[in-house]
C-alpha atoms as a PDB file:
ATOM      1  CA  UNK A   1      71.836  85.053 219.005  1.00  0.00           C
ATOM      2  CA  UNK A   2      69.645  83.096 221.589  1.00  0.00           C
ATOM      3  CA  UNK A   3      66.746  83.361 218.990  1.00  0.00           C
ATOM      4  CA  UNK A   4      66.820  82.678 215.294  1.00  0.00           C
ATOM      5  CA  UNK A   5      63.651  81.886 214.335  1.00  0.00           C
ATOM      6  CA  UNK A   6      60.268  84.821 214.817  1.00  0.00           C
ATOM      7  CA  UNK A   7      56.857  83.741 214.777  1.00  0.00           C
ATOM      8  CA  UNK A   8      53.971  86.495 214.039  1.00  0.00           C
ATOM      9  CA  UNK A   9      50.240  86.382 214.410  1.00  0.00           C
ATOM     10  CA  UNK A  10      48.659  87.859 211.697  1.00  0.00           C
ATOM     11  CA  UNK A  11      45.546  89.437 213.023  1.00  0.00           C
ATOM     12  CA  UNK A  12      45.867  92.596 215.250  1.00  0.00           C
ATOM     13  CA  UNK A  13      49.993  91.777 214.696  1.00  0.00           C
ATOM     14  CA  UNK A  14      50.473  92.219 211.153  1.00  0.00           C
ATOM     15  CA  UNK A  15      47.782  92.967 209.442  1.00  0.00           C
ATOM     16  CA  UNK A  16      44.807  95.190 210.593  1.00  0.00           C
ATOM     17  CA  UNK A  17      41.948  93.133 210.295  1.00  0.00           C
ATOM     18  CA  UNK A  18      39.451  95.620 212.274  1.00  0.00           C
ATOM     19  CA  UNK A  19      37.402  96.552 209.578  1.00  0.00           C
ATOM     20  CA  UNK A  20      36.880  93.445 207.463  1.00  0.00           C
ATOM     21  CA  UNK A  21      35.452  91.934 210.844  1.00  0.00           C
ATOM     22  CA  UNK A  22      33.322  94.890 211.654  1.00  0.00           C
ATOM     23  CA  UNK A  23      32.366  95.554 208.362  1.00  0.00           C
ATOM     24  CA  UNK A  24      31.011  91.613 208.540  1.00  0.00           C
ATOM     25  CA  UNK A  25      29.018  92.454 212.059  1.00  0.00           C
ATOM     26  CA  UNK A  26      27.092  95.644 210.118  1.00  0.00           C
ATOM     27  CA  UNK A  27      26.395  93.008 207.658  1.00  0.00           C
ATOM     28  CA  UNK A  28      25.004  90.524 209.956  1.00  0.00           C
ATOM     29  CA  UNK A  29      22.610  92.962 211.511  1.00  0.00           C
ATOM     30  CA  UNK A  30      21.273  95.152 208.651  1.00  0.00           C
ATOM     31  CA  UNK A  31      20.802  91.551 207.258  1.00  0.00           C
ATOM     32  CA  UNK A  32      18.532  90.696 210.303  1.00  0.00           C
ATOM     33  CA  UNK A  33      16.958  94.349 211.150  1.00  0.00           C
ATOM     34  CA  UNK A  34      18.454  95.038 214.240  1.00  0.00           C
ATOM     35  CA  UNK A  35      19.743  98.240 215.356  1.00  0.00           C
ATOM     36  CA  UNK A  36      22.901  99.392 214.444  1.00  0.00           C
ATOM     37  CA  UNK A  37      25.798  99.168 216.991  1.00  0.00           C
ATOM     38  CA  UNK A  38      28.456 101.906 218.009  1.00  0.00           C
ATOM     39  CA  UNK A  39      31.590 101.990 216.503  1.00  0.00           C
ATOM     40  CA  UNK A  40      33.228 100.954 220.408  1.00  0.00           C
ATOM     41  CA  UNK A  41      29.992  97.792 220.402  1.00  0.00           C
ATOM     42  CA  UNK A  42      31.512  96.740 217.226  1.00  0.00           C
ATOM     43  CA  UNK A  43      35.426  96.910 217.854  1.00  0.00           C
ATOM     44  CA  UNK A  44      33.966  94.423 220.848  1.00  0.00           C
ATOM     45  CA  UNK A  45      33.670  91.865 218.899  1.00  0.00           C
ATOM     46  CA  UNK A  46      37.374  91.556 217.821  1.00  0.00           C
ATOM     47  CA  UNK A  47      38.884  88.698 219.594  1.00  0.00           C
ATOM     48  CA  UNK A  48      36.277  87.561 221.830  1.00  0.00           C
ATOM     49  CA  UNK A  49      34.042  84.142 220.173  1.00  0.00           C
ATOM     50  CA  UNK A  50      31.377  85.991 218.027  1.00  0.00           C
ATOM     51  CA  UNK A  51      28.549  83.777 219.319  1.00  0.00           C
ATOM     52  CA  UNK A  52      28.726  84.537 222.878  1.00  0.00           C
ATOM     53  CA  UNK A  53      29.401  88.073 221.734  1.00  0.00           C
ATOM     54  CA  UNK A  54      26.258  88.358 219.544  1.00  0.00           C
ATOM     55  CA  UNK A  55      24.025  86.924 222.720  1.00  0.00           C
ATOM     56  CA  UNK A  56      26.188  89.599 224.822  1.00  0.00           C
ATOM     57  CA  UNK A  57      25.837  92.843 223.290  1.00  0.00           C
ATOM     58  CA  UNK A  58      22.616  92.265 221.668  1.00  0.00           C
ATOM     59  CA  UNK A  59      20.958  90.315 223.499  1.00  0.00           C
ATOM     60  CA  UNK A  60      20.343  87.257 221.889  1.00  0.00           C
ATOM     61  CA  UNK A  61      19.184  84.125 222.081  1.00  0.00           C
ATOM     62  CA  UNK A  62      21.508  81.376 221.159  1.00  0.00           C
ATOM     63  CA  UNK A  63      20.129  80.224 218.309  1.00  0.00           C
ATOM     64  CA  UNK A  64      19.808  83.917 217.081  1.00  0.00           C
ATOM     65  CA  UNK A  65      23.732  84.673 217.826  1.00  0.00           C
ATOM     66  CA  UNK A  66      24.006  81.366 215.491  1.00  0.00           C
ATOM     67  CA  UNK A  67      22.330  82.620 212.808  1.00  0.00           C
ATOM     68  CA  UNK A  68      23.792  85.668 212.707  1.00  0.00           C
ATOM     69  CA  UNK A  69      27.450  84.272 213.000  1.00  0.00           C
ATOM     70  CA  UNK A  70      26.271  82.447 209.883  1.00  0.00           C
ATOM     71  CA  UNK A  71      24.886  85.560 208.322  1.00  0.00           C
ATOM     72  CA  UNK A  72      28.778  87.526 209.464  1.00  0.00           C
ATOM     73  CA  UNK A  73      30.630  84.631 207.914  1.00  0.00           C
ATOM     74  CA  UNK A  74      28.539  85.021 204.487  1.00  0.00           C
ATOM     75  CA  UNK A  75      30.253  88.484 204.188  1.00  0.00           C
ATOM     76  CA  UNK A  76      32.957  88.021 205.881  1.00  0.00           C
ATOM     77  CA  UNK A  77      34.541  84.675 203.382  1.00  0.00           C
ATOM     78  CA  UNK A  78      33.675  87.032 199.919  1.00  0.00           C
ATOM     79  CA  UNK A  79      34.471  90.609 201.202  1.00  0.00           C
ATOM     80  CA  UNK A  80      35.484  91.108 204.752  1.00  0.00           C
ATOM     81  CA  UNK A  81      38.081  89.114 204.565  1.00  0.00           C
ATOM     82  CA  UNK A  82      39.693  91.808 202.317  1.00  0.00           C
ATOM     83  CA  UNK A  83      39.415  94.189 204.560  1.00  0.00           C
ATOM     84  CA  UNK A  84      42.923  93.295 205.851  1.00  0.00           C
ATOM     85  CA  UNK A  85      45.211  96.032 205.949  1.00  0.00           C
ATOM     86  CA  UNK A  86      48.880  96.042 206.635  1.00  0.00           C
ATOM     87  CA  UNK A  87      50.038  98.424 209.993  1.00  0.00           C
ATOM     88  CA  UNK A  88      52.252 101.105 209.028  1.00  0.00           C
ATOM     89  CA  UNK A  89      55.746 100.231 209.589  1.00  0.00           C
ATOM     90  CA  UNK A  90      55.421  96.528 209.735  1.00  0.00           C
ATOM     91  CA  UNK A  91      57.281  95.811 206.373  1.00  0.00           C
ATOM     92  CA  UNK A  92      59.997  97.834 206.932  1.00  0.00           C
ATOM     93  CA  UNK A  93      60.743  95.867 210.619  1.00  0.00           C
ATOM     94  CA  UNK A  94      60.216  92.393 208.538  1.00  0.00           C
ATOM     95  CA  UNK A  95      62.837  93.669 206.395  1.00  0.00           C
ATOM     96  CA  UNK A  96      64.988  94.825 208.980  1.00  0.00           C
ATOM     97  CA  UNK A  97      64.564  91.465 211.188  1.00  0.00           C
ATOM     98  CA  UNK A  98      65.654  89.324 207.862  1.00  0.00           C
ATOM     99  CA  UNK A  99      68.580  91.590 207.301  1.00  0.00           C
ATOM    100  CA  UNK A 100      69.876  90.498 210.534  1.00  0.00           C
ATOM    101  CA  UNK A 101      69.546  86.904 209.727  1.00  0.00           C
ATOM    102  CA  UNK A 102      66.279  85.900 211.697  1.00  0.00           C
ATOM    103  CA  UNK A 103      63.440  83.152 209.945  1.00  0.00           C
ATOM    104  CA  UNK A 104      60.422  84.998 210.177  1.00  0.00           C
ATOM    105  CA  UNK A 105      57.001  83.364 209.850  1.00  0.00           C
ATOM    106  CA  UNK A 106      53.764  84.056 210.183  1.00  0.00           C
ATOM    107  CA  UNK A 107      50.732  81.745 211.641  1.00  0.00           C
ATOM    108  CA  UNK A 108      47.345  81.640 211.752  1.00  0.00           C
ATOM    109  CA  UNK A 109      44.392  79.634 211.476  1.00  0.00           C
ATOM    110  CA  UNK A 110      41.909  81.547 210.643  1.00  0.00           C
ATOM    111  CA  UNK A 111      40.430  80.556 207.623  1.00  0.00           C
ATOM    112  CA  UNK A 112      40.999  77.640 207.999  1.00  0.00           C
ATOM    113  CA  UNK A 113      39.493  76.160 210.703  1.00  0.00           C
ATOM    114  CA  UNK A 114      37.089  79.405 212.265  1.00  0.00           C
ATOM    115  CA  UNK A 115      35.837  80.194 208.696  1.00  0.00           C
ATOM    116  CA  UNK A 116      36.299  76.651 206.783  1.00  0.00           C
ATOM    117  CA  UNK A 117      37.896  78.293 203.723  1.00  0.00           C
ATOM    118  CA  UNK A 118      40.975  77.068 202.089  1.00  0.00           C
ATOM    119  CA  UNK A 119      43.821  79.948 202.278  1.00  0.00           C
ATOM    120  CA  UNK A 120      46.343  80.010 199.254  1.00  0.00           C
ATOM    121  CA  UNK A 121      49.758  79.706 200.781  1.00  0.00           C
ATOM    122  CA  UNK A 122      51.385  80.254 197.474  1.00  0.00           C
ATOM    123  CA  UNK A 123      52.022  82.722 195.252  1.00  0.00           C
ATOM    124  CA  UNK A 124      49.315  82.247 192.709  1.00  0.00           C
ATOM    125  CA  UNK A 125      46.235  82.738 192.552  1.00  0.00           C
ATOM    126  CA  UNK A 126      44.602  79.817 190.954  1.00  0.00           C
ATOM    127  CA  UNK A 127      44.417  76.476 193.618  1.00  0.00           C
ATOM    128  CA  UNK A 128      47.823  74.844 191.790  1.00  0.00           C
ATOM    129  CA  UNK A 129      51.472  74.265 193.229  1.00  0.00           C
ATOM    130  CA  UNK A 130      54.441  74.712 190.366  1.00  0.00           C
ATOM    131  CA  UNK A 131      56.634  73.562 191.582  1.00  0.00           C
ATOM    132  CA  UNK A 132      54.973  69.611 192.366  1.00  0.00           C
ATOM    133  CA  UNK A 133      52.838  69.984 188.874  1.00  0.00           C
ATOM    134  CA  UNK A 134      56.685  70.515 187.239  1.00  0.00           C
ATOM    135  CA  UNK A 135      58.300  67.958 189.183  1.00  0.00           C
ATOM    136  CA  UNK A 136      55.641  65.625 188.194  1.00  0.00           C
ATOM    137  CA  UNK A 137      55.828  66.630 184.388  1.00  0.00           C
ATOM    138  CA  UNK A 138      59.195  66.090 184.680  1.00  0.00           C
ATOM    139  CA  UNK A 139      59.113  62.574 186.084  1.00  0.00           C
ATOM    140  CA  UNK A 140      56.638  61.535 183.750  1.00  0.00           C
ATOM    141  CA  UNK A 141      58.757  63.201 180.550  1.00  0.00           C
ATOM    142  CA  UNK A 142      61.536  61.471 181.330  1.00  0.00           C
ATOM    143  CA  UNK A 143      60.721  58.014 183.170  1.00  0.00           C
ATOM    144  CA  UNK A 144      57.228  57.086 181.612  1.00  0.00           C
ATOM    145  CA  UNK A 145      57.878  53.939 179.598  1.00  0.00           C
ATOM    146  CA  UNK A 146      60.986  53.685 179.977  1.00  0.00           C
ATOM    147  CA  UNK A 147      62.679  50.269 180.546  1.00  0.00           C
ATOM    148  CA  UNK A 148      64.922  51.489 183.966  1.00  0.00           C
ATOM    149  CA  UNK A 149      64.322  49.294 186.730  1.00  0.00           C
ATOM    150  CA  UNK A 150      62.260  50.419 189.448  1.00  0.00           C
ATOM    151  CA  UNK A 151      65.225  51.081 191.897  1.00  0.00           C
ATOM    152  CA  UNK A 152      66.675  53.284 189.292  1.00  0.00           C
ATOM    153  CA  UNK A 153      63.531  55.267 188.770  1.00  0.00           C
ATOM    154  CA  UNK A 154      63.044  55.408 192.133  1.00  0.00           C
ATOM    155  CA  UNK A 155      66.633  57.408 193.353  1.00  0.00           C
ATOM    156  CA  UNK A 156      66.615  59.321 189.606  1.00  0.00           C
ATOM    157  CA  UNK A 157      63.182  60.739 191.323  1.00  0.00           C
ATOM    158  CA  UNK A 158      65.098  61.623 194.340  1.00  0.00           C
ATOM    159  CA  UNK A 159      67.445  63.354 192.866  1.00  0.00           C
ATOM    160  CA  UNK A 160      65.272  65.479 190.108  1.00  0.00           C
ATOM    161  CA  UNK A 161      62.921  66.398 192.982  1.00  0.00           C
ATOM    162  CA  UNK A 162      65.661  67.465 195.620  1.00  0.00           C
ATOM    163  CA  UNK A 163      67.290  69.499 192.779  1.00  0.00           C
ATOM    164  CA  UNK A 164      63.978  71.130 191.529  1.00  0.00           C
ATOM    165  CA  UNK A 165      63.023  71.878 195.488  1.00  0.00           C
ATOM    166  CA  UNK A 166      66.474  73.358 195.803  1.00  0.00           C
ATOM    167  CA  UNK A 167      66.489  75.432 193.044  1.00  0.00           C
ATOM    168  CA  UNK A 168      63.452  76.611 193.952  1.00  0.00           C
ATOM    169  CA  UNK A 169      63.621  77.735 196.985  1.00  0.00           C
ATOM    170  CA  UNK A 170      66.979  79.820 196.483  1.00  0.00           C
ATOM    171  CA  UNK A 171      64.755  80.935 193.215  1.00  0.00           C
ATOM    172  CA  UNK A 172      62.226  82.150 195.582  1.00  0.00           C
ATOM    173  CA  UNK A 173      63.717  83.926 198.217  1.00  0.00           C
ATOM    174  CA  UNK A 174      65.940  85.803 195.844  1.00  0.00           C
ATOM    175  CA  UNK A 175      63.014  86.952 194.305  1.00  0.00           C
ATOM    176  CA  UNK A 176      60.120  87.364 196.834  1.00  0.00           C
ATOM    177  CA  UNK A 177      62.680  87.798 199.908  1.00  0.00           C
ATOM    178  CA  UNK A 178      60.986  84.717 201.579  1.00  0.00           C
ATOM    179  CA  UNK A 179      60.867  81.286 202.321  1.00  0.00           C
ATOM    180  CA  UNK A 180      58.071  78.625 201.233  1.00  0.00           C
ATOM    181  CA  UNK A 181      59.462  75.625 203.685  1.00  0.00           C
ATOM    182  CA  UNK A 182      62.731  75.793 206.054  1.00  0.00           C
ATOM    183  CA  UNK A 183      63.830  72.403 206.935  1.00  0.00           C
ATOM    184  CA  UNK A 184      67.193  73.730 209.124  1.00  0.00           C
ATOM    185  CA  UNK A 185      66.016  71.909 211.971  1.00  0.00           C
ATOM    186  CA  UNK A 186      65.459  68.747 210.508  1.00  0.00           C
ATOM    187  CA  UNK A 187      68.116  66.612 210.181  1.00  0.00           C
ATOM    188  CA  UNK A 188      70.101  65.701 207.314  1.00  0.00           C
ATOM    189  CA  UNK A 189      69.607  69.055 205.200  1.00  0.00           C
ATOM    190  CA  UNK A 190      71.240  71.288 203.050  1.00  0.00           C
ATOM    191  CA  UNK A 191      70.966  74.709 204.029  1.00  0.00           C
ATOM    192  CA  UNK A 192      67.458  74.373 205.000  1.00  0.00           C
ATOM    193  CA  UNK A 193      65.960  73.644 201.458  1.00  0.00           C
ATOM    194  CA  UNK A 194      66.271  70.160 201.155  1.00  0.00           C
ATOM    195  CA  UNK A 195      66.433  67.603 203.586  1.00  0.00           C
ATOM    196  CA  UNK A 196      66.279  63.327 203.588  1.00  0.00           C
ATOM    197  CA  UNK A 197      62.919  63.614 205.780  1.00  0.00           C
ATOM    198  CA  UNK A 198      61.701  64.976 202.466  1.00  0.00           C
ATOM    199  CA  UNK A 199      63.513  63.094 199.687  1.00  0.00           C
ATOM    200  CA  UNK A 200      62.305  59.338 200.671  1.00  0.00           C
ATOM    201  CA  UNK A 201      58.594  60.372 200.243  1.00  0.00           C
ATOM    202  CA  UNK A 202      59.230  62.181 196.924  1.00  0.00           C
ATOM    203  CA  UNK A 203      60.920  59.385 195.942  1.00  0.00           C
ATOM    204  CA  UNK A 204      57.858  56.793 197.362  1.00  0.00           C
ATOM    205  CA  UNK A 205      55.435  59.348 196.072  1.00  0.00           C
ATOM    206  CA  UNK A 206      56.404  60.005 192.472  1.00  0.00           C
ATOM    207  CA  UNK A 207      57.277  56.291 191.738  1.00  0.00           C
ATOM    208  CA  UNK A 208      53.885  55.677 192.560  1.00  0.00           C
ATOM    209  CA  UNK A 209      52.045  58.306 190.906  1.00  0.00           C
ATOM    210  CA  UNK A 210      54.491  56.857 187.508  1.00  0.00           C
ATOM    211  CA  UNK A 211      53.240  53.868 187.408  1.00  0.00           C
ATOM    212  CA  UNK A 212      49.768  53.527 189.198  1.00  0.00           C
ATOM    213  CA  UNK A 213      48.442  57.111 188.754  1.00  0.00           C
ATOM    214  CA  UNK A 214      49.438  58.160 185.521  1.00  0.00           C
ATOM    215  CA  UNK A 215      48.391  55.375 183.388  1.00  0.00           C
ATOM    216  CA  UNK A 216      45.301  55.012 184.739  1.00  0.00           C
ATOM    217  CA  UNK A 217      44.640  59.394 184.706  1.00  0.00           C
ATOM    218  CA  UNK A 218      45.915  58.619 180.528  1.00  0.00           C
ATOM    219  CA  UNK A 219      43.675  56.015 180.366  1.00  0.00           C
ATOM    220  CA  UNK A 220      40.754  58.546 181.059  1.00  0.00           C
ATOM    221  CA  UNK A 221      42.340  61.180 179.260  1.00  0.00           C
ATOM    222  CA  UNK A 222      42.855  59.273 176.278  1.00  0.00           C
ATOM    223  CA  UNK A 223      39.125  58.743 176.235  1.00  0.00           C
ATOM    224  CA  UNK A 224      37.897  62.797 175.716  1.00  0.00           C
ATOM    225  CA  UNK A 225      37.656  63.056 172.282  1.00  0.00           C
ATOM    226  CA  UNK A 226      40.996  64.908 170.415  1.00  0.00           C
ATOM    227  CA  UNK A 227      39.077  68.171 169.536  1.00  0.00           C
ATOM    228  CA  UNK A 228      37.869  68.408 173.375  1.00  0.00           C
ATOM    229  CA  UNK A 229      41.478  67.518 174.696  1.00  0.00           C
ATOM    230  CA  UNK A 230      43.749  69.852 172.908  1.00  0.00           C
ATOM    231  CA  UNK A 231      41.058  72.802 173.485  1.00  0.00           C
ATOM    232  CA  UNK A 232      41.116  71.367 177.414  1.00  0.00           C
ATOM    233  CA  UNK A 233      45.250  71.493 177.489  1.00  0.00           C
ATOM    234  CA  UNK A 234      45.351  75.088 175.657  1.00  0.00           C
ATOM    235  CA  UNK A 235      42.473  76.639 178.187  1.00  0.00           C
ATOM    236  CA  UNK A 236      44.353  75.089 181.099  1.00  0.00           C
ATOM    237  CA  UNK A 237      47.718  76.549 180.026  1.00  0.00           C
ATOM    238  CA  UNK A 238      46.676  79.665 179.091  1.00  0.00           C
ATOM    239  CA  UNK A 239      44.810  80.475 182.585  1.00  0.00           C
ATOM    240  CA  UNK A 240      47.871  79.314 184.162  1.00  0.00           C
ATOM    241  CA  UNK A 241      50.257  81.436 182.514  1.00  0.00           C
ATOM    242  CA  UNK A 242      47.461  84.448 182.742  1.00  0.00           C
ATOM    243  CA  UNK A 243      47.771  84.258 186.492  1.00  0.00           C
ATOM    244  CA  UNK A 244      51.522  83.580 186.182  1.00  0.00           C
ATOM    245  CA  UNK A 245      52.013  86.992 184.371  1.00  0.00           C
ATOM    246  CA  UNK A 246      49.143  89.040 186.616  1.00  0.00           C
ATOM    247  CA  UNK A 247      50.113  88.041 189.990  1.00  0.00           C
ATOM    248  CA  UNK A 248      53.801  87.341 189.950  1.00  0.00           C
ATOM    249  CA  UNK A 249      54.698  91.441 189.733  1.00  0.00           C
ATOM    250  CA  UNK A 250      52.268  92.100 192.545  1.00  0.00           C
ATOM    251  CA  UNK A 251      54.283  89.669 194.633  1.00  0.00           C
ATOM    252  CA  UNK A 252      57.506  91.172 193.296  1.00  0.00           C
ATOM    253  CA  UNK A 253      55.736  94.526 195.053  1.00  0.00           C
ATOM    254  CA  UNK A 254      56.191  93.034 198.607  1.00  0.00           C
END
């Protein structure tokens, strides 16, 4: 197999994204009172730089078609966006193409760079990573104040975050029939989920979040009165474990 790894655009590949976009050009223009455009005017603007397209099928100035990119990307971050559909088909040939033993992965930059929003490339829904908030917790359960030298901490971190990473990603890919990270062209891996590029900065990293960053993130903690920081903990916990529970069997759905 000359080919074992598949990279997919997402918009117009994978995912429909016509009428989120359009949807967002309606907005723009009812917004600013101009006349409505044709459903073939509107399907224009899919691809080509909205700007230019703005002063092109309207006719508008250039500081107009600015505005009313603004205007399109006002509706277009809180709703159009979700006007994203999936082709017909297309999960069934993912499946297929993983079957056969091909890495499949999808880019785009979309949101973040043409629309400035932050994209959530996990499987939650709230902005946190489990797997680093655990390895943390677990460094900082088992190595804060302890009397190990700093060499010892230092490969016990390794190890604890190369198993945790590990275990996770076999967790994940039995369960959500993907991968998060594929190191197999690195060198120095282990079946693609760990690898030593990876290991020395966890290592660097959560040494010197144990002994720099958590005292002093304590030291502030320590300072919220009791009544405020156990009702602060519980809150936190229970949102976590609210979108745990909600969006984990959605994902299961995929």
């Amino acid at each position: 197999m000359k080919y074992k790894t598949i990279f997919f655009d997402l918009d117009g590949t994978i995912t429909d994204s016509a009428p989120g976009i359009m949807n967002s050009i309606k907005y723009a223009l009812e917004k600013n009172h101009l006349p409505m455009l044709s459903e073939e005017q509107l399907r224009s603007f899919i691809g080509p730089p909205l700007r230019g397209q703005f002063c092109k099928v309207c006719g508008l100035a250039d500081e107009e078609s600015a505005r009313m990119v603004e205007d399109y990307r006002e509706y277009y971050r809180d709703k159009g966006i979700f006007g994203n559909n999936v082709y017909d088909g297309v999960i069934e040939m993912l499946e297929k193409l993983r079957k056969k033993g091909f890495r499949l992965a999808i880019a785009t930059l979309d949101m973040g760079v043409r629309e400035r929003h932050l994209t959530n490339r996990g499987f939650l829904l709230g902005p946190c990573c489990p797997i680093y908030g655990a390895g943390m917790l677990g460094i900082t359960l088992l190595f804060q104040g302890s009397h190990y030298g700093y060499w010892h901490v230092f490969f016990s971190i390794i190890l604890l975050c190369s198993l945790l990473e590990y275990a996770v990603s076999a967790l994940m890919e039995r369960v959500f029939h993907t991968r998060w990270w594929d190191y197999h062209d690195m060198k120095f891996n282990i079946h693609g989920r760990i690898c030593l590029e990876t290991m020395l900065p966890f290592g660097l990293l959560g040494t010197f979040a144990l002994y720099r960053i958590n005292p002093f993130l304590m030291m502030l903690f320590h300072r919220i009165p009791g009544y405020v920081s156990g009702k602060l903990v519980t809150g936190v916990v229970v949102l976590f474990l609210a979108d745990r529970f909600h969006h984990i069997p959605d994902r299961l759905l995929l």
